[in-house]
N, C-alpha and C. Protein backbone atom coordinates (compact mmCIF):
# COMPACT_ATOMS: atom_id res chain seq x y z
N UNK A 1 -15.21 18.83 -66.98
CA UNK A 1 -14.32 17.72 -66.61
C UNK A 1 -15.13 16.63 -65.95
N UNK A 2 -14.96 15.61 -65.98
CA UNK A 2 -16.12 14.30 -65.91
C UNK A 2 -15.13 13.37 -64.64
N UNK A 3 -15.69 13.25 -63.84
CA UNK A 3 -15.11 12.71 -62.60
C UNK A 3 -15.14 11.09 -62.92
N UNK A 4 -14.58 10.19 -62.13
CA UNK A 4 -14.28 8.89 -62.64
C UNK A 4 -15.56 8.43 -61.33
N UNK A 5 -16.22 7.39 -61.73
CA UNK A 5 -17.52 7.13 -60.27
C UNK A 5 -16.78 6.42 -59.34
N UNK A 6 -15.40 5.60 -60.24
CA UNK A 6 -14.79 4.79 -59.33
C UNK A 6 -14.17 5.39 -57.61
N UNK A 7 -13.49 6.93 -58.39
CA UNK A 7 -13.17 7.64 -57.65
C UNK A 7 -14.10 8.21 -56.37
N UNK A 8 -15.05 8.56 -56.69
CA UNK A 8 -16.08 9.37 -56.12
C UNK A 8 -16.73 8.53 -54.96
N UNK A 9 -17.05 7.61 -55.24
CA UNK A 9 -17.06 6.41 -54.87
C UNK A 9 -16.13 6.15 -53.50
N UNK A 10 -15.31 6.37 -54.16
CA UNK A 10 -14.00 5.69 -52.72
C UNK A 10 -13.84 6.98 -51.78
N UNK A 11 -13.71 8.21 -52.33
CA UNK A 11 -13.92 9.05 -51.60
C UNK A 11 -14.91 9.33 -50.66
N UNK A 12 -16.37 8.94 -51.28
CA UNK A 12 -17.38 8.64 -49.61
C UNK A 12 -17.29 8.00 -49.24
N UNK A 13 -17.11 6.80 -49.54
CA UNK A 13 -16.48 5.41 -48.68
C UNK A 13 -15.47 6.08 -47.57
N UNK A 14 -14.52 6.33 -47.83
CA UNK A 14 -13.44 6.92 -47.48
C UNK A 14 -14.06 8.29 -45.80
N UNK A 15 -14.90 8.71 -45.95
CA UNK A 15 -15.34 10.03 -45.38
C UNK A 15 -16.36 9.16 -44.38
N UNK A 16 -17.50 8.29 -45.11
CA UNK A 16 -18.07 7.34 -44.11
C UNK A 16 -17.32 6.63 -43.10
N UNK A 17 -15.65 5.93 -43.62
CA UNK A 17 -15.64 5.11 -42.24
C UNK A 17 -14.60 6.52 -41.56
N UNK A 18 -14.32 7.53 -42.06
CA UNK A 18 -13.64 8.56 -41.16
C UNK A 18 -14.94 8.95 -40.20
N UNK A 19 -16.07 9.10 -40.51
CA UNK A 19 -17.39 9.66 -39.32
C UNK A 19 -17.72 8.58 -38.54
N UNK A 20 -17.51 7.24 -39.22
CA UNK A 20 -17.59 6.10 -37.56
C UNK A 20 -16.92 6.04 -36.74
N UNK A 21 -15.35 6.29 -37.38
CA UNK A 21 -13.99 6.55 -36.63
C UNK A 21 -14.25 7.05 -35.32
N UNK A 22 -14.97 8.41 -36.05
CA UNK A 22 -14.90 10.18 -35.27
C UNK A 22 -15.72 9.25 -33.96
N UNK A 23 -16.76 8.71 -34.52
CA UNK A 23 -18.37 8.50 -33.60
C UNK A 23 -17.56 7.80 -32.51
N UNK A 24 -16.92 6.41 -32.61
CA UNK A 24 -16.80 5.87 -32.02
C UNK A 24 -15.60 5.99 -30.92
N UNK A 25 -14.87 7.07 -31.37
CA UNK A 25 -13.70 7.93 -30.40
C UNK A 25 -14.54 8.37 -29.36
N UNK A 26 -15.69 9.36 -29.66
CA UNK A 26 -16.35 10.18 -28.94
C UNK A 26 -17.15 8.86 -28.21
N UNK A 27 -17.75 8.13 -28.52
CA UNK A 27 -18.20 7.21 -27.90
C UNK A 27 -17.59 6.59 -26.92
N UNK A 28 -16.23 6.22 -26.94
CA UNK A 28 -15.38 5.68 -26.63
C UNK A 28 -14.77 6.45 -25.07
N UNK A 29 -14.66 8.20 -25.54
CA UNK A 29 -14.45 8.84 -24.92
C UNK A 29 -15.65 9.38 -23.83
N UNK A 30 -16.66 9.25 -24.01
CA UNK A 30 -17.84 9.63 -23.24
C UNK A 30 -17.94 7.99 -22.07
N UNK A 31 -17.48 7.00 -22.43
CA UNK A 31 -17.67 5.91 -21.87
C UNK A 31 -16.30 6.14 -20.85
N UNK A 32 -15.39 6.23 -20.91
CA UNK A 32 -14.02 6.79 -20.10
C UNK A 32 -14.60 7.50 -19.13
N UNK A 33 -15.29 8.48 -19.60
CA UNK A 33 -15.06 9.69 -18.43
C UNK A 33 -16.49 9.03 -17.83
N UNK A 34 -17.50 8.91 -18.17
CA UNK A 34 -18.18 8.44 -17.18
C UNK A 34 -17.25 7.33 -16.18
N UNK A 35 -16.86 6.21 -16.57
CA UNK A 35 -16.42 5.20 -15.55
C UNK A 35 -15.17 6.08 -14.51
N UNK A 36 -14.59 6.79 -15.17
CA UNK A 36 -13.96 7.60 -14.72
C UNK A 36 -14.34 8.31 -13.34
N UNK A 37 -15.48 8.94 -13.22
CA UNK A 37 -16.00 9.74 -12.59
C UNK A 37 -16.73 8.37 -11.63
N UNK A 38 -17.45 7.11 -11.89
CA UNK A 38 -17.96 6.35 -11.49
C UNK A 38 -17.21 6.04 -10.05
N UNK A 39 -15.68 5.60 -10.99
CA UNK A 39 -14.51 4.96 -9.59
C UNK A 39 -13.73 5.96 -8.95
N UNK A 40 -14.13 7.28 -9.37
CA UNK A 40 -13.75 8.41 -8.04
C UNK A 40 -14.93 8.51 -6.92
N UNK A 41 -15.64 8.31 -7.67
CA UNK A 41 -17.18 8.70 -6.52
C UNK A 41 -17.33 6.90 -5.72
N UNK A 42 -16.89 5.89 -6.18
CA UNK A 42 -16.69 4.55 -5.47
C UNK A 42 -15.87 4.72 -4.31
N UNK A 43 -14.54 5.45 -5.05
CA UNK A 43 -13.49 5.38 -3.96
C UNK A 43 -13.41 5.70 -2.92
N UNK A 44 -13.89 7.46 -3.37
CA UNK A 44 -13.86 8.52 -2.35
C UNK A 44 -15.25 8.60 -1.42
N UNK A 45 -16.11 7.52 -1.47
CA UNK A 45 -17.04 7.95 -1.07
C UNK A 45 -18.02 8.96 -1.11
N UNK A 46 -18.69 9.27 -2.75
CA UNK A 46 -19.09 10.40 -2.92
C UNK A 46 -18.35 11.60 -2.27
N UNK A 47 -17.29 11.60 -2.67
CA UNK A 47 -16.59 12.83 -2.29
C UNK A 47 -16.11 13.16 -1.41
N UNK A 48 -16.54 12.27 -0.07
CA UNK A 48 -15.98 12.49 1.27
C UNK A 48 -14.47 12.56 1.79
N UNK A 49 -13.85 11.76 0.44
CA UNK A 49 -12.41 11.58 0.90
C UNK A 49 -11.48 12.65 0.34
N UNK A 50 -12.43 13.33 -0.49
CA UNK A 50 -11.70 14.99 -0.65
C UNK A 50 -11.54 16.04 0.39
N UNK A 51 -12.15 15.51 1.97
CA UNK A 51 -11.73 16.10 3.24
C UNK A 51 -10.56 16.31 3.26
N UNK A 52 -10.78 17.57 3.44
CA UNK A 52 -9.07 18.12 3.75
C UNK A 52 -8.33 17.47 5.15
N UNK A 53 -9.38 16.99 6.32
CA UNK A 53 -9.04 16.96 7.18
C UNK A 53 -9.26 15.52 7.90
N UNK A 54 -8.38 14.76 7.93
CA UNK A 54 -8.97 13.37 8.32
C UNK A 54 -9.94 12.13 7.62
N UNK A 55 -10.03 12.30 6.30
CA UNK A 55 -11.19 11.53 5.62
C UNK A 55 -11.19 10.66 5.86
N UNK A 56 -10.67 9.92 6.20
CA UNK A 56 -10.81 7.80 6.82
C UNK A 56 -11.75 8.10 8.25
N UNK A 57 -11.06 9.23 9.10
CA UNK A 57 -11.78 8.96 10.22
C UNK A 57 -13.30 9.64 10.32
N UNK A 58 -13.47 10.92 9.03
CA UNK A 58 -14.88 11.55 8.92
C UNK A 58 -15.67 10.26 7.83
N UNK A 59 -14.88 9.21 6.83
CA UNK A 59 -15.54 8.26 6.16
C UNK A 59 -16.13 7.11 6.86
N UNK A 60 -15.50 7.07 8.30
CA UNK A 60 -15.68 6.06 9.26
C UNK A 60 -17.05 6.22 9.81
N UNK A 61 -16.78 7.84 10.20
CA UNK A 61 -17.97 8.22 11.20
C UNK A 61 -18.94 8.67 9.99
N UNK A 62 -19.39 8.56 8.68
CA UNK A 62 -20.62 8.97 8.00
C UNK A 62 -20.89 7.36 7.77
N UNK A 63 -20.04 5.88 7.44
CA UNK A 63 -20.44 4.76 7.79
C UNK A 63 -21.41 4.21 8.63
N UNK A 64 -21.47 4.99 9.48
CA UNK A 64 -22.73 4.96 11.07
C UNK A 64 -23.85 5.54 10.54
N UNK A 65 -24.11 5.97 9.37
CA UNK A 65 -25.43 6.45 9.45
C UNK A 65 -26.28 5.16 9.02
N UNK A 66 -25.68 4.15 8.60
CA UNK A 66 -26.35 2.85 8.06
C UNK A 66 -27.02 2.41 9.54
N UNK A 67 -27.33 2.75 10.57
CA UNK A 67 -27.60 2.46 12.13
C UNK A 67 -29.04 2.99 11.84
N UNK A 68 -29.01 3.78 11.29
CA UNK A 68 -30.36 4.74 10.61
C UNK A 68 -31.49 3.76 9.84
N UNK A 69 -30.94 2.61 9.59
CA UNK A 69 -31.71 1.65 8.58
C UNK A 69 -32.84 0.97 9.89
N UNK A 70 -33.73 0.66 9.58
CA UNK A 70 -34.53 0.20 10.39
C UNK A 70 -33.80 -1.36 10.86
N UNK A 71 -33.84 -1.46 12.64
CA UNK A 71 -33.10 -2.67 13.23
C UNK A 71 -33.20 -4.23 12.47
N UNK A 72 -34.56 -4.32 11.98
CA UNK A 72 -35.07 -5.86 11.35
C UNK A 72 -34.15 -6.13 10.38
N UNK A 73 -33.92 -5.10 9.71
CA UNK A 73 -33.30 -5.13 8.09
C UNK A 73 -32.12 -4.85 8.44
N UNK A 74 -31.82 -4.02 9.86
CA UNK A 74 -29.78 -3.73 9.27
C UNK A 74 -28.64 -4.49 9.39
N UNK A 75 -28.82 -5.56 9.58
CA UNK A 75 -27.72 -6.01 10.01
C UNK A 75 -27.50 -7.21 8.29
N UNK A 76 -28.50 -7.43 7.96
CA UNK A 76 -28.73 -7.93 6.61
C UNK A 76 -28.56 -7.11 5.47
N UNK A 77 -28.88 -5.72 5.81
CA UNK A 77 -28.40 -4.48 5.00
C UNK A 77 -27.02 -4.33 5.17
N UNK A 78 -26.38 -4.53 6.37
CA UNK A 78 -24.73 -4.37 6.83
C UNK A 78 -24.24 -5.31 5.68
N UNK A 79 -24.40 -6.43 5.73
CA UNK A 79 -23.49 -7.03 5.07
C UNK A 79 -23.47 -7.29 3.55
N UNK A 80 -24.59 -7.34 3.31
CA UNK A 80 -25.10 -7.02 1.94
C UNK A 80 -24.14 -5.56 1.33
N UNK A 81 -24.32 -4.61 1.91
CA UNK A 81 -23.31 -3.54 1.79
C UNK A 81 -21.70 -3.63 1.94
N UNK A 82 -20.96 -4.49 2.85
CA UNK A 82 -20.01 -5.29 3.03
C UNK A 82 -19.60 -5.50 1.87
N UNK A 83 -20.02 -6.31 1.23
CA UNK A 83 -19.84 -7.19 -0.12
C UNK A 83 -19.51 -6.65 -1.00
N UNK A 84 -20.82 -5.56 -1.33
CA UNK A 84 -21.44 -4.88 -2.63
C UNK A 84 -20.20 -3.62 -2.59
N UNK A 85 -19.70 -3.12 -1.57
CA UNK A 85 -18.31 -2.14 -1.27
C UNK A 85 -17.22 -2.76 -1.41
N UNK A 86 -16.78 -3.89 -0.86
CA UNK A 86 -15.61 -4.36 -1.29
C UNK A 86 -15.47 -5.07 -2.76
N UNK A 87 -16.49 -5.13 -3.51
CA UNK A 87 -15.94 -5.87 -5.04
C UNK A 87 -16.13 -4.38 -5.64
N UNK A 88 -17.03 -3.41 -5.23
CA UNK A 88 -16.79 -2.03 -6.62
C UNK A 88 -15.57 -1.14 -5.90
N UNK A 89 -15.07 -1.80 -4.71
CA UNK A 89 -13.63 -0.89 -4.52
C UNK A 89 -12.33 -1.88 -4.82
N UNK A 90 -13.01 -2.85 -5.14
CA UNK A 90 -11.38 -3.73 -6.06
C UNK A 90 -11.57 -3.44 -7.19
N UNK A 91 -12.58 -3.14 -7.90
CA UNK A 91 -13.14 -3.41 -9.16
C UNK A 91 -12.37 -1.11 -9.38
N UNK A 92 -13.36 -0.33 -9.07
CA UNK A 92 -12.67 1.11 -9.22
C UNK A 92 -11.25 1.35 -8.31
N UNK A 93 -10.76 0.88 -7.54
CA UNK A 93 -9.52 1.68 -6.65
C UNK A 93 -8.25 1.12 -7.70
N UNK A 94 -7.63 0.62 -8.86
CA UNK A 94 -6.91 0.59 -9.27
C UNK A 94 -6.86 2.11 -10.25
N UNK A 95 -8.05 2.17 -10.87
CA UNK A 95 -7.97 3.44 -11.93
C UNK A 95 -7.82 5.06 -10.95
N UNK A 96 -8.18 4.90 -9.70
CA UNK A 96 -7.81 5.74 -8.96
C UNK A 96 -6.40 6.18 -8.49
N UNK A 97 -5.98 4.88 -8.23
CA UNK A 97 -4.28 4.89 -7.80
C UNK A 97 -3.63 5.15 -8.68
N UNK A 98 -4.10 4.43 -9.75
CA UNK A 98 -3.08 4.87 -11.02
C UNK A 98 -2.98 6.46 -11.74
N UNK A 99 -4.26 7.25 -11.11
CA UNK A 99 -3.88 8.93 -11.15
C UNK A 99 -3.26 9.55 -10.10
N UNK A 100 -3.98 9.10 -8.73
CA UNK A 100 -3.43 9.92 -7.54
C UNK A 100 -2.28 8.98 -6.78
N UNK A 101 -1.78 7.43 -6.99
CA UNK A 101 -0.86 7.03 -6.61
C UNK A 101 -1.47 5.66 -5.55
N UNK A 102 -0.49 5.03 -5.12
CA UNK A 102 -0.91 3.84 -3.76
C UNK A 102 -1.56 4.28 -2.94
N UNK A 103 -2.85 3.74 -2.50
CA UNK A 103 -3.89 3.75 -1.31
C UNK A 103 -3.88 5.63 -1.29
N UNK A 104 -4.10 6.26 -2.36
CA UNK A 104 -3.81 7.49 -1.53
C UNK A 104 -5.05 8.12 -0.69
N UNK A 105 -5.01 9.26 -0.25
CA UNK A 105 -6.03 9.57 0.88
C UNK A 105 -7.22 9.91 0.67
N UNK A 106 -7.82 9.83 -0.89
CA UNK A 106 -8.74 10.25 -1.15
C UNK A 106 -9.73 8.81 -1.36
N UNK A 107 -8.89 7.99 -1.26
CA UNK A 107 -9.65 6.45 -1.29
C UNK A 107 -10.12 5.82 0.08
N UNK A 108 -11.28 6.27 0.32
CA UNK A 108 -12.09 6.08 1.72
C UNK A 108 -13.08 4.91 1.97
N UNK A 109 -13.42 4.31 0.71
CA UNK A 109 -14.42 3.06 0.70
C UNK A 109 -13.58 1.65 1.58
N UNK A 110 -12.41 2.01 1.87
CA UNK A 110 -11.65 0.99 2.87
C UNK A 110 -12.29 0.88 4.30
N UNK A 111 -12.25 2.55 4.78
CA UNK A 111 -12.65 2.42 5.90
C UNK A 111 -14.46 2.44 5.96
N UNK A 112 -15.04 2.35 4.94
CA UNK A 112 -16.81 2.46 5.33
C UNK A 112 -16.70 0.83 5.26
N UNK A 113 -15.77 0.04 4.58
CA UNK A 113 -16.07 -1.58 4.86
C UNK A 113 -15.40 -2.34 6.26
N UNK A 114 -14.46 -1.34 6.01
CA UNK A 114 -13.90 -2.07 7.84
C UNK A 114 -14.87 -1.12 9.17
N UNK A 115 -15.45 -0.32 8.98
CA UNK A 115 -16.39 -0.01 9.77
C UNK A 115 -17.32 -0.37 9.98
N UNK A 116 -17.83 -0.92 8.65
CA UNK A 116 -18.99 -1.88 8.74
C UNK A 116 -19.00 -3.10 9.46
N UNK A 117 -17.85 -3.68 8.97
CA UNK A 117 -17.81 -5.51 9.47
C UNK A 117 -17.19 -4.74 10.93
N UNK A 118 -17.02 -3.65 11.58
CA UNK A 118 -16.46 -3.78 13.48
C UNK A 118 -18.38 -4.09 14.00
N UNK A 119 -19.16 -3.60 13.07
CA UNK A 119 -20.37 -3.24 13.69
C UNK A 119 -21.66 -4.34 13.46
N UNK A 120 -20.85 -5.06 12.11
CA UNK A 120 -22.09 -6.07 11.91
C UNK A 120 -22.66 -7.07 12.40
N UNK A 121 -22.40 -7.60 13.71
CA UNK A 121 -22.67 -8.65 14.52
C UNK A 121 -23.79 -8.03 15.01
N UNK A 122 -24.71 -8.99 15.19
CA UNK A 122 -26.07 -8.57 16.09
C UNK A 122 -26.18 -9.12 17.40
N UNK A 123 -24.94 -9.65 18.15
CA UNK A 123 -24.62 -9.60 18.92
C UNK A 123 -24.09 -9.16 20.29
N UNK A 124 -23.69 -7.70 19.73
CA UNK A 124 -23.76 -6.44 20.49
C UNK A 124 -24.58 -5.52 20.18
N UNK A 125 -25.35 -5.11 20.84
CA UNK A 125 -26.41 -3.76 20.81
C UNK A 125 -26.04 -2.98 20.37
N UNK A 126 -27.06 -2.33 19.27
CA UNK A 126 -26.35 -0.81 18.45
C UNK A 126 -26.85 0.38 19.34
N UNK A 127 -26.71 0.52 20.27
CA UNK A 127 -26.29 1.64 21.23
C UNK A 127 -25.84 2.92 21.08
N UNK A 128 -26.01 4.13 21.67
CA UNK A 128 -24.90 5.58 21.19
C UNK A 128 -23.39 4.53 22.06
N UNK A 129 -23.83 3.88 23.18
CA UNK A 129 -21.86 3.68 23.61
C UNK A 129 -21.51 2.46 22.61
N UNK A 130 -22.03 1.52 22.64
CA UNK A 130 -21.43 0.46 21.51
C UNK A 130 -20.87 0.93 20.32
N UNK A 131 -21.68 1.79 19.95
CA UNK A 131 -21.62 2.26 18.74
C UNK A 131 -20.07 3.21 18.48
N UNK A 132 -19.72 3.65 19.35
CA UNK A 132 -18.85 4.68 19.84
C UNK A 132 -17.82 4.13 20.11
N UNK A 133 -17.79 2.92 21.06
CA UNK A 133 -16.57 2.12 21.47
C UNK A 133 -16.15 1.23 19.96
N UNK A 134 -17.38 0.74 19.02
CA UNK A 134 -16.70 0.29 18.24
C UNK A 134 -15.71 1.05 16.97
N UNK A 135 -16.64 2.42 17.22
CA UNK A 135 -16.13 3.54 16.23
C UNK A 135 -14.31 3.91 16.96
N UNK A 136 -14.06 3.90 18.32
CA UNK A 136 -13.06 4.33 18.26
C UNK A 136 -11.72 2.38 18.43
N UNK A 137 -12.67 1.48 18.24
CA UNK A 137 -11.69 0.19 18.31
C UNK A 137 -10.85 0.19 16.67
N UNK A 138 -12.13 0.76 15.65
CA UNK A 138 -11.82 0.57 14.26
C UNK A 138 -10.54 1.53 14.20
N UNK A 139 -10.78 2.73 14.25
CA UNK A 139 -9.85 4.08 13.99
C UNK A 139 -8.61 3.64 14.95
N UNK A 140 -8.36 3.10 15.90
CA UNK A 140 -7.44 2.58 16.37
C UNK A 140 -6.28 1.33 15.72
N UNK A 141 -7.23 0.59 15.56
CA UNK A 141 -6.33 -0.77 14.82
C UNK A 141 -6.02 -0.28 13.18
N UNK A 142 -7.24 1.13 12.32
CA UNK A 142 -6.69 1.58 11.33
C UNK A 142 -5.63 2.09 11.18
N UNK A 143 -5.25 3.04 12.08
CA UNK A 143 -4.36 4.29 12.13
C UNK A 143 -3.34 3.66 12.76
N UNK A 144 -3.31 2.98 14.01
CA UNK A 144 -2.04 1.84 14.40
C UNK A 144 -1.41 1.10 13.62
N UNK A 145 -2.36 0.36 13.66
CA UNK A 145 -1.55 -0.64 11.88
C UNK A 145 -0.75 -1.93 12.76
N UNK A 146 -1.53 -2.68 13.76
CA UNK A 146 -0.20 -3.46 14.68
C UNK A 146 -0.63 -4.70 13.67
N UNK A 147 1.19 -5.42 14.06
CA UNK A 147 1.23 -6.42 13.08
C UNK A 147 1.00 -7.07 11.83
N UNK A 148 -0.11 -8.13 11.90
CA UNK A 148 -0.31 -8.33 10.08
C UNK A 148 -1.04 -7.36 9.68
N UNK A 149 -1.91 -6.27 10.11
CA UNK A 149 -2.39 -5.45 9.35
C UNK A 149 -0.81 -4.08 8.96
N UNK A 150 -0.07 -4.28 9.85
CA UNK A 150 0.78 -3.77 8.64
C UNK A 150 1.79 -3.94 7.30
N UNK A 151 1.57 -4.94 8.15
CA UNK A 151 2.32 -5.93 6.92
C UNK A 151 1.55 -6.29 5.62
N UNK A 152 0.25 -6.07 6.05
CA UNK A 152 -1.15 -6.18 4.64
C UNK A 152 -1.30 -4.80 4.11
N UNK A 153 -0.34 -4.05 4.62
CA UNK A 153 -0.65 -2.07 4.21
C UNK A 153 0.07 -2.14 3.42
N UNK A 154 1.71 -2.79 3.90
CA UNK A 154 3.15 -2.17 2.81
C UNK A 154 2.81 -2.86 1.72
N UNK A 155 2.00 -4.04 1.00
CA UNK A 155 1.59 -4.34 -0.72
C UNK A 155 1.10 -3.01 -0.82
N UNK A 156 0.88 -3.41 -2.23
CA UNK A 156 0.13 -2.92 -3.20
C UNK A 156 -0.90 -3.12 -3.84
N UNK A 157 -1.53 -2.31 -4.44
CA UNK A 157 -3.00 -3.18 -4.60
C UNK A 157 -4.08 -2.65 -4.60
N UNK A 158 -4.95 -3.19 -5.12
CA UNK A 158 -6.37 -2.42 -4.51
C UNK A 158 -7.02 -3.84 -3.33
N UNK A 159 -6.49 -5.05 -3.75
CA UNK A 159 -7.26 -6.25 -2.54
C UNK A 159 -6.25 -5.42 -1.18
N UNK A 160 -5.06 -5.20 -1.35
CA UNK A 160 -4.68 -5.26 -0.25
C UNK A 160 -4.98 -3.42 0.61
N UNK A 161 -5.11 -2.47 -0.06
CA UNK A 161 -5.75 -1.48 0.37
C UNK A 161 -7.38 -1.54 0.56
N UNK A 162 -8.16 -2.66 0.63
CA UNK A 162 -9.12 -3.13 1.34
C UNK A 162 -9.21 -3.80 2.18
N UNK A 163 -7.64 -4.94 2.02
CA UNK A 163 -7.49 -6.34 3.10
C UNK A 163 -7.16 -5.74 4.14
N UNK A 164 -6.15 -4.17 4.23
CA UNK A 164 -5.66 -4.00 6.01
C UNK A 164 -6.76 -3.57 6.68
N UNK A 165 -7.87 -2.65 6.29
CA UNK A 165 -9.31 -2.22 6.62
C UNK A 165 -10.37 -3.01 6.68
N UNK A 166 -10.28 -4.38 6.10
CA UNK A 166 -11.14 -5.22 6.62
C UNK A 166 -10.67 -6.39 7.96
N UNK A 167 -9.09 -6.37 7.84
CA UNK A 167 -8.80 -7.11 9.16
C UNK A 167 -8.16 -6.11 10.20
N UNK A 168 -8.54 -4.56 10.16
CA UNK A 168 -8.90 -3.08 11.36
C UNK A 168 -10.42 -4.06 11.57
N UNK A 169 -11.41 -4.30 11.09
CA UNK A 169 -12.72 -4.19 11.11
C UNK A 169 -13.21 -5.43 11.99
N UNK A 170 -12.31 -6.65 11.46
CA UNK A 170 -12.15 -7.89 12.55
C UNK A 170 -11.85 -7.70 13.82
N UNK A 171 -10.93 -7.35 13.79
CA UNK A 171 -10.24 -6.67 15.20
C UNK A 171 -10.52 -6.11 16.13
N UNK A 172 -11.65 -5.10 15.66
CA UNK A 172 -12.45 -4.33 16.15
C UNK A 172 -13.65 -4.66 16.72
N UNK A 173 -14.01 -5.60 16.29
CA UNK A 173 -15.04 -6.37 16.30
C UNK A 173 -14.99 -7.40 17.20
N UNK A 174 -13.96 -8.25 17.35
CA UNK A 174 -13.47 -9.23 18.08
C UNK A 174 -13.41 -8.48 19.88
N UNK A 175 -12.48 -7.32 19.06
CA UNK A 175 -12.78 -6.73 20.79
C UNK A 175 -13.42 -5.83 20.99
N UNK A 176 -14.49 -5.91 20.38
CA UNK A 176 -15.88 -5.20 20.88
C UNK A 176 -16.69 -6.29 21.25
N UNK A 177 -16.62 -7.11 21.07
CA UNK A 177 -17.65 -8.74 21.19
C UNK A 177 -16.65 -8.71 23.06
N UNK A 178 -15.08 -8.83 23.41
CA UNK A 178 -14.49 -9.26 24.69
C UNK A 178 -15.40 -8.26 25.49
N UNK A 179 -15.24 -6.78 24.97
CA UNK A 179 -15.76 -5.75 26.04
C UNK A 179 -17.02 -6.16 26.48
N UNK A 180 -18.04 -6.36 25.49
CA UNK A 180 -19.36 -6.25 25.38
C UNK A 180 -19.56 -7.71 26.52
N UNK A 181 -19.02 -9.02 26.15
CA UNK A 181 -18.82 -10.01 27.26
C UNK A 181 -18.64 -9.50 28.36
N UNK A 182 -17.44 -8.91 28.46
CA UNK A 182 -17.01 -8.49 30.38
C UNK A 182 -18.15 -7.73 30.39
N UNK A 183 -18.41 -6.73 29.57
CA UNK A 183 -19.49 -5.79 30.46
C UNK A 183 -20.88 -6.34 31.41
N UNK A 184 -21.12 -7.36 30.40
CA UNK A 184 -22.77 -8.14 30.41
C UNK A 184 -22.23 -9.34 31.90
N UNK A 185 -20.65 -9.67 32.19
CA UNK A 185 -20.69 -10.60 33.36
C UNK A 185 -20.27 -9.67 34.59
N UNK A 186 -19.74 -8.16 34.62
CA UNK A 186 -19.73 -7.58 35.66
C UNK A 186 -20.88 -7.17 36.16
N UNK A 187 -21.91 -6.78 34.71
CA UNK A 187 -23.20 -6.47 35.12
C UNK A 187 -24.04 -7.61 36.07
N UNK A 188 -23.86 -8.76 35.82
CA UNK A 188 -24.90 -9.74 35.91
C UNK A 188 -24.45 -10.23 37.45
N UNK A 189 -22.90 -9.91 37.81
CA UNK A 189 -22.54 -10.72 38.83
C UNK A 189 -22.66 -9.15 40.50
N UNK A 190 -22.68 -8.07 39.51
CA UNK A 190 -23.35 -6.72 40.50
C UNK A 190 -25.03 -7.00 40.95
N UNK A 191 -25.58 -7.58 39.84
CA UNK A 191 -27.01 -8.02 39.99
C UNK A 191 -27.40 -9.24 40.99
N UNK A 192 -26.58 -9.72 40.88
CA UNK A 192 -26.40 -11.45 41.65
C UNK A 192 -26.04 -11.50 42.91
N UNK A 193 -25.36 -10.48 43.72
CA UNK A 193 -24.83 -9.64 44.68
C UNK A 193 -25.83 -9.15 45.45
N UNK A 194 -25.46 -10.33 46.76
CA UNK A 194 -26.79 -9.85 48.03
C UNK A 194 -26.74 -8.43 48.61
N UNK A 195 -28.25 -7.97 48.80
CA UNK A 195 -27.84 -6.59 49.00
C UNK A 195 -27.87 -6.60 50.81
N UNK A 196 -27.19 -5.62 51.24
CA UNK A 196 -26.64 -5.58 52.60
C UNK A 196 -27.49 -5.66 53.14
């Protein structure tokens, strides 16, 4: 029986663009799960926000190890990091929410940027107490939530599940700059103080 070439023909045609199909599914699909895996490990902070127990406030306190960067460079490293965290957590925290839901708790790159900007002024000394007072000003105005930062919580969003953690981080900052003032004029005016 003598096959038609026309036929034969269309049939590998036919089988060729079914194996680009295949290729480019799998292609398609290997590109998913990587980005996939990319904006869980953005969100969560390499994994940190899979803490069973507190992850904003253990994501806060592994934020401090950037103190570790040599003094010349960190505060230029701070913000540089600032930046480079808040556009890949607008950019991954939507594909996150949209599996586990709004701001949920495994999305911790909020608080390593509002921890950052309580600390990035080189204006106050990075100190174990500075460091400490600013760590507990952040976790305060986070977990409080007074005024417009709560009102920047109830959206939705991925800007605005970064915006209430970056104006915790102002806040924090602002009154770590008042403390750090009073401290440096009680000090100076104990110093100034004739001795008996």
């Amino acid at each position: 029986m003598n096959h038609h070439p026309d036929l034969e023909n269309y049939h590998q045609h036919d089988h060729q663009q079914d194996h680009r199909v295949g290729n480019r599914s799998i292609h398609h699909r290997i590109v998913q799960t990587i980005w996939r895996h990319l904006c869980y490990g953005v969100s969560t902070v390499l994994a940190i926000g899979y803490t069973p127990f507190m992850p904003g406030t253990i994501a806060s306190a592994c934020a401090l190890l950037i103190c570790l960067v040599p003094f010349d460079i960190r505060f230029v490293t701070l913000w540089i990091g600032i930046v480079i965290a808040s556009i890949l957590g607008a950019i991954c925290i939507p594909l996150v929410e949209q599996e586990q839901g709004d701001d949920a708790s495994i999305i911790v790159i909020d608080e390593v940027v509002g921890m950052w900007i309580t600390i990035a002024s080189p204006l106050v000394p990075h100190t174990y107490v500075w460091i400490i007072v600013g760590f507990i000003l952040f976790r305060y105005f986070d977990i409080i939530k007074p005024s417009v930062i709560a009102r920047l919580n109830r959206n939705k969003g991925a800007v605005y599940v970064l915006a209430d953690d970056i104006l915790a981080g102002v806040c924090a900052a602002v009154c770590l700059h008042i403390l750090y003032a009073g401290f440096l004029s009680v000090a100076t005016l104990w110093y100034m103080m004739p001795n008996p």
